[in-house]
PDB file of N, CA and C in Angstrom:
ATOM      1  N   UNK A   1     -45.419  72.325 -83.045  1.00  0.00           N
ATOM      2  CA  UNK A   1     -44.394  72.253 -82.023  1.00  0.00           C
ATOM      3  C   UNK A   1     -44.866  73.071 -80.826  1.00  0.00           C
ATOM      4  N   UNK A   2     -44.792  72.633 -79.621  1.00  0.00           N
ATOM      5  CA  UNK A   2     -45.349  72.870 -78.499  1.00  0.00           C
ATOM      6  C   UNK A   2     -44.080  73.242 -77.544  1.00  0.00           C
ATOM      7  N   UNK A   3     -43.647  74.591 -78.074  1.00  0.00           N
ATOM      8  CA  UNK A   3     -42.308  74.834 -77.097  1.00  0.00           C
ATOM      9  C   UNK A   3     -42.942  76.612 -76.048  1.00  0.00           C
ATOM     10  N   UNK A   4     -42.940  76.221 -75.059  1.00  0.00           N
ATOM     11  CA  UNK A   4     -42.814  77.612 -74.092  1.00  0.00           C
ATOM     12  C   UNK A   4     -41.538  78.171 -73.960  1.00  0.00           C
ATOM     13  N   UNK A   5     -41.040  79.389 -74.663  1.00  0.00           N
ATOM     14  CA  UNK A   5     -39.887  80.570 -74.659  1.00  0.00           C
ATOM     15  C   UNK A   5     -40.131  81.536 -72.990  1.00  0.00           C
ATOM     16  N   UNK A   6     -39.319  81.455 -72.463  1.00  0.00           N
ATOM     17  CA  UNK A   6     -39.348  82.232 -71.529  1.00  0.00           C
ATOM     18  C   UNK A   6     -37.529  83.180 -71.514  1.00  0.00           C
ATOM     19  N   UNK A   7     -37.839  84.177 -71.434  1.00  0.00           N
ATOM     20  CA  UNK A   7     -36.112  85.412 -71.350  1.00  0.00           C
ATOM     21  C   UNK A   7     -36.648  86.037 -70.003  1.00  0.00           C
ATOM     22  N   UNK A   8     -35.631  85.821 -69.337  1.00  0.00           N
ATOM     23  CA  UNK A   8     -35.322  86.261 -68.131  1.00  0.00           C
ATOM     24  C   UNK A   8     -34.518  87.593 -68.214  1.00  0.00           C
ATOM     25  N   UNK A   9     -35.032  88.823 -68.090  1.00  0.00           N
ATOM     26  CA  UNK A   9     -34.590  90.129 -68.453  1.00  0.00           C
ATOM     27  C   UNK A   9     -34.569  91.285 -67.244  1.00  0.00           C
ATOM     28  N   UNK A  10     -33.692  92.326 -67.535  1.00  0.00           N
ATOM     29  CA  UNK A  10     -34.072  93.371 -66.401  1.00  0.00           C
ATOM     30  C   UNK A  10     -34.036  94.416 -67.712  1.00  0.00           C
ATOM     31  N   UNK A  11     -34.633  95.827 -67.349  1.00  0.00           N
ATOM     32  CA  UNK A  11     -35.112  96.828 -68.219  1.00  0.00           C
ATOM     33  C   UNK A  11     -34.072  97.530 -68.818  1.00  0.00           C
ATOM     34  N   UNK A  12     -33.336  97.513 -67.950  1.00  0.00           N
ATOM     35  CA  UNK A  12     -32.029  98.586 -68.023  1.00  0.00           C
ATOM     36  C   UNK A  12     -30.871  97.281 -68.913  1.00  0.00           C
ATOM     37  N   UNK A  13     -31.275  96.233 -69.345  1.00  0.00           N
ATOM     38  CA  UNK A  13     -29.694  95.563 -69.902  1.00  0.00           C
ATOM     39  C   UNK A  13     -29.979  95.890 -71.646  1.00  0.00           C
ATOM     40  N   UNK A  14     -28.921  96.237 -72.592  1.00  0.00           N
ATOM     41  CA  UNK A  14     -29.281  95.947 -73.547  1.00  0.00           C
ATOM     42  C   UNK A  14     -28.881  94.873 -74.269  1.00  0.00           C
ATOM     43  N   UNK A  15     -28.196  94.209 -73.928  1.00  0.00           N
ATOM     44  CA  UNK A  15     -28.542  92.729 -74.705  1.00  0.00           C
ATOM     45  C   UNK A  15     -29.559  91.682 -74.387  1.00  0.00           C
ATOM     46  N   UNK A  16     -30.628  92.190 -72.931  1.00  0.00           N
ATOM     47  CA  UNK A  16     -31.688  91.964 -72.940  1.00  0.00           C
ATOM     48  C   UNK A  16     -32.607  92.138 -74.118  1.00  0.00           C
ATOM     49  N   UNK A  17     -32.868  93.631 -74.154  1.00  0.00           N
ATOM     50  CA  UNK A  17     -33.351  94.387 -75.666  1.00  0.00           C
ATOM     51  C   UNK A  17     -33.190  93.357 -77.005  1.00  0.00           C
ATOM     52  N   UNK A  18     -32.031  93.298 -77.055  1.00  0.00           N
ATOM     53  CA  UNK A  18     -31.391  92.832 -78.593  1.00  0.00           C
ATOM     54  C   UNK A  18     -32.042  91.276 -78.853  1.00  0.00           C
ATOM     55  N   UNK A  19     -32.056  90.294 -77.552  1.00  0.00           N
ATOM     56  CA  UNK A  19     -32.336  89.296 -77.475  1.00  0.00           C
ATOM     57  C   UNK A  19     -33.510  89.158 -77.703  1.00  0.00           C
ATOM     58  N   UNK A  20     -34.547  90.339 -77.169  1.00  0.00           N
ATOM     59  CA  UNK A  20     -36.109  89.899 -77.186  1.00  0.00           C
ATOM     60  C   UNK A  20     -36.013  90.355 -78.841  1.00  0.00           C
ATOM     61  N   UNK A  21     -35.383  91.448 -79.709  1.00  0.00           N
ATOM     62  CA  UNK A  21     -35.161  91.750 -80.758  1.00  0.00           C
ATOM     63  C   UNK A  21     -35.429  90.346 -81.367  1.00  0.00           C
ATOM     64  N   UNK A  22     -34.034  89.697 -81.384  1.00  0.00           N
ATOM     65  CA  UNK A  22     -33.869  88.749 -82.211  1.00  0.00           C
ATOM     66  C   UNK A  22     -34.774  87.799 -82.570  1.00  0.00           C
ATOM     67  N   UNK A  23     -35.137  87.299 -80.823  1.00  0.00           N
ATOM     68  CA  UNK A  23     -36.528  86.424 -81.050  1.00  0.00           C
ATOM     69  C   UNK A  23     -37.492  86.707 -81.799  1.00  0.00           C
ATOM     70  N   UNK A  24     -38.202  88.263 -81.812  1.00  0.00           N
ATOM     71  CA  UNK A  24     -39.110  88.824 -82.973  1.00  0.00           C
ATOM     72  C   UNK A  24     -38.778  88.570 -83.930  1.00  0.00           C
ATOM     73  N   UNK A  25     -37.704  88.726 -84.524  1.00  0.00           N
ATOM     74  CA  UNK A  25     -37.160  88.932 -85.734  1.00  0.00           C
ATOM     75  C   UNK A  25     -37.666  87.099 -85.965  1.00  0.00           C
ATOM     76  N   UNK A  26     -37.187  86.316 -85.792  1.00  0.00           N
ATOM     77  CA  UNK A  26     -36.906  84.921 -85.873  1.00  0.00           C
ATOM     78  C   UNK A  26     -38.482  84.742 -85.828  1.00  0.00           C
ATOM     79  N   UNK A  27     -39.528  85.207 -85.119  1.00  0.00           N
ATOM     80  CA  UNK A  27     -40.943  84.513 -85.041  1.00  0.00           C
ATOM     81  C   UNK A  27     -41.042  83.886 -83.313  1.00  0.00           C
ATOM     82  N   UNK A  28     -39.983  83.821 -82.912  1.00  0.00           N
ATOM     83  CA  UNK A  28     -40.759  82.690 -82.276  1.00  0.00           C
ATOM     84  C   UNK A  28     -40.980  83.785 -80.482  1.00  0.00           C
ATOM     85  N   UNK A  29     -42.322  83.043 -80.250  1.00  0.00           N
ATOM     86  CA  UNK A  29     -43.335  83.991 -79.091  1.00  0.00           C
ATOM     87  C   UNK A  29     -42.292  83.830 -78.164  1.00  0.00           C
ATOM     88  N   UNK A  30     -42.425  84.446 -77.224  1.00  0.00           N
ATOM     89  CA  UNK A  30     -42.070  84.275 -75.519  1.00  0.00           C
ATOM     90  C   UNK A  30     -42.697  85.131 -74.096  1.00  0.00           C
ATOM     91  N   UNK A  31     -42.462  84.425 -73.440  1.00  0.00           N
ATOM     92  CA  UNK A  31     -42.834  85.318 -72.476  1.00  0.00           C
ATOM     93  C   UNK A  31     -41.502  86.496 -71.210  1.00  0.00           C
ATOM     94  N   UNK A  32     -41.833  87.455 -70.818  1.00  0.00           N
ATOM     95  CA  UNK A  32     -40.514  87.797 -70.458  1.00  0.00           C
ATOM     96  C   UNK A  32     -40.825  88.009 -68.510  1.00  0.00           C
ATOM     97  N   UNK A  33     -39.730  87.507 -68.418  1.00  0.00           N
ATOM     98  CA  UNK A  33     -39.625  87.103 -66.910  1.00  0.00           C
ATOM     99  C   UNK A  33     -39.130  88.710 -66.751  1.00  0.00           C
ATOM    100  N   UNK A  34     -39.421  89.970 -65.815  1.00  0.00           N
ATOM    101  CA  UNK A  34     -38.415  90.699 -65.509  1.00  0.00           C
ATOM    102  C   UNK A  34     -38.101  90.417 -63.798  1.00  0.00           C
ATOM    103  N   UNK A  35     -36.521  89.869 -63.691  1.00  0.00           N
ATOM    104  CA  UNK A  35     -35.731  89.670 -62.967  1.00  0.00           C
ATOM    105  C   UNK A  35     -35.267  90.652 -61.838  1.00  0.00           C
ATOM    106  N   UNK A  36     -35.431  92.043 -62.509  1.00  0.00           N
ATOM    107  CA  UNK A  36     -34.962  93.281 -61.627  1.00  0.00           C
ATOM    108  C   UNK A  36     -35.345  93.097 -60.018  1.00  0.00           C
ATOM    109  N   UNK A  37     -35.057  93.102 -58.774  1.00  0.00           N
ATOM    110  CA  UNK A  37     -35.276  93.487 -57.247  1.00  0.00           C
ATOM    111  C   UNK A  37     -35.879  92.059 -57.154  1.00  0.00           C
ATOM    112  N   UNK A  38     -36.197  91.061 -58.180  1.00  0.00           N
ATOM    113  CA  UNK A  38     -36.451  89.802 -57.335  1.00  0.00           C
ATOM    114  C   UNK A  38     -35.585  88.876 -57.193  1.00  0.00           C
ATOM    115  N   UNK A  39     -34.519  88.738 -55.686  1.00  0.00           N
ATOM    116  CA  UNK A  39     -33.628  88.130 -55.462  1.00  0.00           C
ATOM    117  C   UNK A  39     -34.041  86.360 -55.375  1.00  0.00           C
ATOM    118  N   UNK A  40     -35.511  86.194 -55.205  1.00  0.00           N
ATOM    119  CA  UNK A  40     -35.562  84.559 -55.494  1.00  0.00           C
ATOM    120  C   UNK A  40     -35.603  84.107 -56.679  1.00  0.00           C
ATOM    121  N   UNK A  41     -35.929  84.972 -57.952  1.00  0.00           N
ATOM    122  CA  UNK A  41     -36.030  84.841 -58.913  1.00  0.00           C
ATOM    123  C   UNK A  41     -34.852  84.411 -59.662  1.00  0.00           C
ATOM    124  N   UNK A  42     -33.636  85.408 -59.434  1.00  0.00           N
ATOM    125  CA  UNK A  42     -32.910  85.598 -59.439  1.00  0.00           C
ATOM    126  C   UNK A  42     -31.310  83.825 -58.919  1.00  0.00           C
ATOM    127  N   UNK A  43     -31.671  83.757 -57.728  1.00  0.00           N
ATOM    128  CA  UNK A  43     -31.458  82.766 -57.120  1.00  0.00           C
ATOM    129  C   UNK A  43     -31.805  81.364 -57.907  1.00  0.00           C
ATOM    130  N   UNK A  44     -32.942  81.329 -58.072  1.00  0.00           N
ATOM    131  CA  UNK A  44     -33.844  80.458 -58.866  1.00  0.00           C
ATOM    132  C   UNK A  44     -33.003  79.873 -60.392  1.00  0.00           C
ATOM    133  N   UNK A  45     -33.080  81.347 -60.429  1.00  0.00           N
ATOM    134  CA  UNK A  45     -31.778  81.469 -62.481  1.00  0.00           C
ATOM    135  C   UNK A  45     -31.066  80.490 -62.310  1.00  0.00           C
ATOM    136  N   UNK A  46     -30.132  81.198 -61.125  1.00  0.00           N
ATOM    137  CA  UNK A  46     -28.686  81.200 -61.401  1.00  0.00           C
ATOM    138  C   UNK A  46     -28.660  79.822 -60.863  1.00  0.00           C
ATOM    139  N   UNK A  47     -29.101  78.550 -60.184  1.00  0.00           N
ATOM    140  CA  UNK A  47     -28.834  77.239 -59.980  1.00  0.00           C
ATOM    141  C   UNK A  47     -29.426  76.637 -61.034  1.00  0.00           C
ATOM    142  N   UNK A  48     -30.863  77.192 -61.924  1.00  0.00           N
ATOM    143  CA  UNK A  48     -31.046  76.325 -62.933  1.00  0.00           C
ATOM    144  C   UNK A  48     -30.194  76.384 -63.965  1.00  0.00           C
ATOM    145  N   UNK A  49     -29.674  77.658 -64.637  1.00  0.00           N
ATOM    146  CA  UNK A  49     -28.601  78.136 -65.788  1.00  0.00           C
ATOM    147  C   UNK A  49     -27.200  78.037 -65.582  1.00  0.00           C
ATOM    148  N   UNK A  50     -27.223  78.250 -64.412  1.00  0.00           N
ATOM    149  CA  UNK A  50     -25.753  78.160 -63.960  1.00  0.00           C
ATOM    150  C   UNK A  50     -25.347  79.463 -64.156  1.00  0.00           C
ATOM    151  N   UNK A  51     -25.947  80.743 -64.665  1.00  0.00           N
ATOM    152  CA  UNK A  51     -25.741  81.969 -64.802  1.00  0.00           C
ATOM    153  C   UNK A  51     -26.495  82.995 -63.777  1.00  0.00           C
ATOM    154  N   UNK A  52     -25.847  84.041 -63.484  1.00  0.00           N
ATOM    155  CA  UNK A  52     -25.988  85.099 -63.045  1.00  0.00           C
ATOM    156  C   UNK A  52     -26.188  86.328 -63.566  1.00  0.00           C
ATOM    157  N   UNK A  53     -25.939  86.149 -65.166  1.00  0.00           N
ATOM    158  CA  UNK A  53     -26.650  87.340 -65.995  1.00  0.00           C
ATOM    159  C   UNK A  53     -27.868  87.567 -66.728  1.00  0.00           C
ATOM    160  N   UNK A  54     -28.186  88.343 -66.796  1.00  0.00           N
ATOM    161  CA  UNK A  54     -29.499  88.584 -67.916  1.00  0.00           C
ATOM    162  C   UNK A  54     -28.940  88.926 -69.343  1.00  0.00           C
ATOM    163  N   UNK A  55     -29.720  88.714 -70.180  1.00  0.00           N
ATOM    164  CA  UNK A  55     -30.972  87.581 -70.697  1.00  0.00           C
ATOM    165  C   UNK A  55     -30.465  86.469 -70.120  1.00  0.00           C
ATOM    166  N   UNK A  56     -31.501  85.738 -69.899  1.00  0.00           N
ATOM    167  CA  UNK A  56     -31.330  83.959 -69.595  1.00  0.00           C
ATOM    168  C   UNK A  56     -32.842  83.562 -70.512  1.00  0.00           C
ATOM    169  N   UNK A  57     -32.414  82.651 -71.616  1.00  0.00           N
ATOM    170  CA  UNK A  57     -33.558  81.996 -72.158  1.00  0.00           C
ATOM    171  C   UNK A  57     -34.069  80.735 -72.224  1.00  0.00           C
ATOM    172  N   UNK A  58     -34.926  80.153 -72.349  1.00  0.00           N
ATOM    173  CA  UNK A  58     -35.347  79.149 -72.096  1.00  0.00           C
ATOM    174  C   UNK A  58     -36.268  78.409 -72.680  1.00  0.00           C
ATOM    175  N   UNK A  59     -36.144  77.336 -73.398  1.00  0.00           N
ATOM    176  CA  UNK A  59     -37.009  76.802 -74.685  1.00  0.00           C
ATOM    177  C   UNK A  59     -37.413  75.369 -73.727  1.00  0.00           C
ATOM    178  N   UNK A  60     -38.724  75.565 -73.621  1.00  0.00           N
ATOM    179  CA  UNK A  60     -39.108  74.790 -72.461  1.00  0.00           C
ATOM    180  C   UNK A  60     -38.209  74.454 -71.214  1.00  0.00           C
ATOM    181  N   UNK A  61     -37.803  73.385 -70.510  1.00  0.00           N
ATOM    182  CA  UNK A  61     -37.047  73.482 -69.653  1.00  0.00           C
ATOM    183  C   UNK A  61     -35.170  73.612 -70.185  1.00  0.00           C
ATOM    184  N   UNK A  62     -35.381  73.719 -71.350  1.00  0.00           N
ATOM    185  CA  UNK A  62     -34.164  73.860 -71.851  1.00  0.00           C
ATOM    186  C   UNK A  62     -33.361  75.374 -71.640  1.00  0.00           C
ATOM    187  N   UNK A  63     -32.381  75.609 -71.024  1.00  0.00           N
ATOM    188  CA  UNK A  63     -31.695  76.512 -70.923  1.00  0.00           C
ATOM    189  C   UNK A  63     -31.056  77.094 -71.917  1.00  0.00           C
ATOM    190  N   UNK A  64     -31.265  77.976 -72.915  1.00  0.00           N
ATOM    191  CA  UNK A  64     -29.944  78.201 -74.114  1.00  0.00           C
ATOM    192  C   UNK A  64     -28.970  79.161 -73.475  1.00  0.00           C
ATOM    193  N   UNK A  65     -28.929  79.670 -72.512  1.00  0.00           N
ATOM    194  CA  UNK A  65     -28.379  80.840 -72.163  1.00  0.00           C
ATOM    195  C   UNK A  65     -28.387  82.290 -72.498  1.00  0.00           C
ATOM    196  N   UNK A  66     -28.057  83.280 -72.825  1.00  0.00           N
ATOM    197  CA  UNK A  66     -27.790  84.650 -72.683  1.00  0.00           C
ATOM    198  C   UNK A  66     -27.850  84.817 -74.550  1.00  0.00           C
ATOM    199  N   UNK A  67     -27.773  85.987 -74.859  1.00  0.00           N
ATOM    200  CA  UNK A  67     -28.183  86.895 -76.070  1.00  0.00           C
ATOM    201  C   UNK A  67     -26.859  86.380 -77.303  1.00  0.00           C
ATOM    202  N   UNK A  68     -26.040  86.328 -76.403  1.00  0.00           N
ATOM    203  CA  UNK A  68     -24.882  85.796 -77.313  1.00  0.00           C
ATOM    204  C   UNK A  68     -24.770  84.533 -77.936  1.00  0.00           C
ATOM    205  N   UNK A  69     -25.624  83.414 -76.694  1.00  0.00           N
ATOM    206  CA  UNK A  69     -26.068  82.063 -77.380  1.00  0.00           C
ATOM    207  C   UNK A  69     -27.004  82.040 -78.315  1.00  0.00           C
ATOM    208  N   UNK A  70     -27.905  82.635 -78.312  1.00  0.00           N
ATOM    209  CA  UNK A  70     -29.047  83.329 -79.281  1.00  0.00           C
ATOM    210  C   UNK A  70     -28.846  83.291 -80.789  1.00  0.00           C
ATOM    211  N   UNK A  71     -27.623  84.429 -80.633  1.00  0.00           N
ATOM    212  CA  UNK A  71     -27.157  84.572 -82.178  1.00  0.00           C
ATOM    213  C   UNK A  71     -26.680  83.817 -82.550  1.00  0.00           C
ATOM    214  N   UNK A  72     -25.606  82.932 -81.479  1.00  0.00           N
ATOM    215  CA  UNK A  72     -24.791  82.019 -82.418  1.00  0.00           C
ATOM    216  C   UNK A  72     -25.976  80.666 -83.296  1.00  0.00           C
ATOM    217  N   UNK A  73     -27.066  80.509 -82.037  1.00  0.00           N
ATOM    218  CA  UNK A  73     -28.176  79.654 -82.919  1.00  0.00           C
ATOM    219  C   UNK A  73     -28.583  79.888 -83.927  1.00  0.00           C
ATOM    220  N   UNK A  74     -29.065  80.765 -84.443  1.00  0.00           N
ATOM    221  CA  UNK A  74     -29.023  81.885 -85.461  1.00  0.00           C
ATOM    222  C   UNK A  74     -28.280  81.979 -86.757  1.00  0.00           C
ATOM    223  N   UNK A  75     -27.128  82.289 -86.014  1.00  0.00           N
ATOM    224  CA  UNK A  75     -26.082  82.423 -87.365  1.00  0.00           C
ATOM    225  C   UNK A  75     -25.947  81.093 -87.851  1.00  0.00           C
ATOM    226  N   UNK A  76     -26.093  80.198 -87.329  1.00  0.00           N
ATOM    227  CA  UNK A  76     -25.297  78.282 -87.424  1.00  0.00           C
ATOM    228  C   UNK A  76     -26.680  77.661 -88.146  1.00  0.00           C
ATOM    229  N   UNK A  77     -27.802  78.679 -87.975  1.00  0.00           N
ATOM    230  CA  UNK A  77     -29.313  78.129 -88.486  1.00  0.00           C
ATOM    231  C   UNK A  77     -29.692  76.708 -87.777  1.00  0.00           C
ATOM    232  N   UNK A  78     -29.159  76.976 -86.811  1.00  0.00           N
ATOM    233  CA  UNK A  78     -29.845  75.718 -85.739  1.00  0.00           C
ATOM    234  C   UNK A  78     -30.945  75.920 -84.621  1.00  0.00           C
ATOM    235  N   UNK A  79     -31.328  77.014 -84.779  1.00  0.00           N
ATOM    236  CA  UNK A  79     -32.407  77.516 -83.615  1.00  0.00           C
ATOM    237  C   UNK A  79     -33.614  76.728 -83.725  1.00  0.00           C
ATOM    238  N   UNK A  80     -34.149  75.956 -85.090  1.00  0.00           N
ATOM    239  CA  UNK A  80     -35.126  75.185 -85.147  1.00  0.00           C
ATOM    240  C   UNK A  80     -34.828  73.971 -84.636  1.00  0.00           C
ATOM    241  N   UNK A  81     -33.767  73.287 -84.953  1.00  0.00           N
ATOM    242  CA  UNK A  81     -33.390  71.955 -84.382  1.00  0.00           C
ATOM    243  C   UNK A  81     -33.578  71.935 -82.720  1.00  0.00           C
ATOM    244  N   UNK A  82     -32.934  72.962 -82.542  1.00  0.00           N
ATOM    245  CA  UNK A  82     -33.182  73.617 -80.612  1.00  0.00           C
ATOM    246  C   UNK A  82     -34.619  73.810 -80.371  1.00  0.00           C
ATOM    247  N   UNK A  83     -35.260  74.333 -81.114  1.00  0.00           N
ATOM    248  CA  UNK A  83     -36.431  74.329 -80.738  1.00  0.00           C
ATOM    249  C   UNK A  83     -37.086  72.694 -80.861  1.00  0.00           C
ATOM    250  N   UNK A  84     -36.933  71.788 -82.061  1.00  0.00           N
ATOM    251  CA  UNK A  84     -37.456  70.273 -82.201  1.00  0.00           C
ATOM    252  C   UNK A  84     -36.979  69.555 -80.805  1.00  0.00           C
ATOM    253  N   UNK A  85     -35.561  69.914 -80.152  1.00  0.00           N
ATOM    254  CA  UNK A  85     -34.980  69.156 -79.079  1.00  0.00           C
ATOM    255  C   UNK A  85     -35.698  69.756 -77.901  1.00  0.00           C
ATOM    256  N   UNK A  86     -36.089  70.862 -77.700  1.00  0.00           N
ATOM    257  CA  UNK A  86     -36.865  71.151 -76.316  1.00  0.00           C
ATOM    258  C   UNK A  86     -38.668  70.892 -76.253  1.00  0.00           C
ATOM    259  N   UNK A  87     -38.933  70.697 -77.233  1.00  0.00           N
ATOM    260  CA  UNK A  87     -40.431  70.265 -77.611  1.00  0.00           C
ATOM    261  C   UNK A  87     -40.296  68.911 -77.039  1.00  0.00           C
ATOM    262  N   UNK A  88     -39.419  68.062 -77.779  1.00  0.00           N
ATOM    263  CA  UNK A  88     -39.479  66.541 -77.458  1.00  0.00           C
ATOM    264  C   UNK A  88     -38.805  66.010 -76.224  1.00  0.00           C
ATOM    265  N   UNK A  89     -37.537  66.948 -75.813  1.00  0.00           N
ATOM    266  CA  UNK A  89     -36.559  66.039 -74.776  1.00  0.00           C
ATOM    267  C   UNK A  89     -36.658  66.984 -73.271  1.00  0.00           C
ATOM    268  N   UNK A  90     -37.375  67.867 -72.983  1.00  0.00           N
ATOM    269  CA  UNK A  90     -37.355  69.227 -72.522  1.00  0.00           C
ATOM    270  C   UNK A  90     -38.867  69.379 -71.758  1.00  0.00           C
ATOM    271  N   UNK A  91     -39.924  68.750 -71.660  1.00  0.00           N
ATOM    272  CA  UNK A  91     -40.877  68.789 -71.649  1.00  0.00           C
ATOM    273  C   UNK A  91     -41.193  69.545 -69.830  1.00  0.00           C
ATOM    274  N   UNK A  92     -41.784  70.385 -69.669  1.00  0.00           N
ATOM    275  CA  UNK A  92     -42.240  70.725 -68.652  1.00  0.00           C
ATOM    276  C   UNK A  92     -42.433  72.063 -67.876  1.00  0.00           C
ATOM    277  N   UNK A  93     -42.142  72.434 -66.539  1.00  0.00           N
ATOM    278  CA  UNK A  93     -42.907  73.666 -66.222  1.00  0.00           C
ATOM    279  C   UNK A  93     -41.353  74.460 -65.561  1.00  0.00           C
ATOM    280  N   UNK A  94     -41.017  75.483 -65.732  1.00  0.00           N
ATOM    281  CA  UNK A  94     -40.028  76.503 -64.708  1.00  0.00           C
ATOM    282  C   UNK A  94     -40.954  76.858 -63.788  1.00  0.00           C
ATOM    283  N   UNK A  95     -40.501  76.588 -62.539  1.00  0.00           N
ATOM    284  CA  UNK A  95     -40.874  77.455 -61.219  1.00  0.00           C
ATOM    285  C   UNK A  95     -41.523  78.664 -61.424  1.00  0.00           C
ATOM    286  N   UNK A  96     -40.471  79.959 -62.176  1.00  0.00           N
ATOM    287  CA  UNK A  96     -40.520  81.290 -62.336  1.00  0.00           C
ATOM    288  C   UNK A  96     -40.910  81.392 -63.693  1.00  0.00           C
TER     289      UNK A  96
END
């Protein structure tokens, strides 16, 4: 499976923390965007996610949202299926 993880984070959030946590915990790689003082970056987020907070994650161009969407994937044991749907239906590059 050919999925790029990207979390959009600033240093100071801790459900940033918890989120990159979880992902460890779970296995699966990512890379981490830090968001802090870059207002295009930032800008960028918030029209692709529709959010304005950090964590913002992203399983190829797929958006899951914030630390709280995370777990619930998690707890429901659907984070693999999410991952099979952004491999196949999701395919491509984020700007940032």
């Amino acid at each position: 499976m050919n999925v790029e993880t990207r979390i959009y984070t600033t240093p100071w959030c801790p459900d940033c923390h918890k989120a990159k946590a979880l992902l460890d915990r779970a296995g699966v790689k990512y890379t981490e965007v830090d968001v802090d003082g870059k207002n295009d970056v930032r800008a960028w987020l918030k029209k692709k996610s529709g959010q304005r907070t950090v964590p913002q994650i992203f399983f190829n161009t797929l958006s899951i949202g914030g630390c709280t969407d995370l777990e619930s994937l998690l707890r429901s044991k659907t984070l693999s299926a999410t991952l099979d749907r952004a491999a196949n239906d999701h395919a491509g590059q984020l700007e940032f």
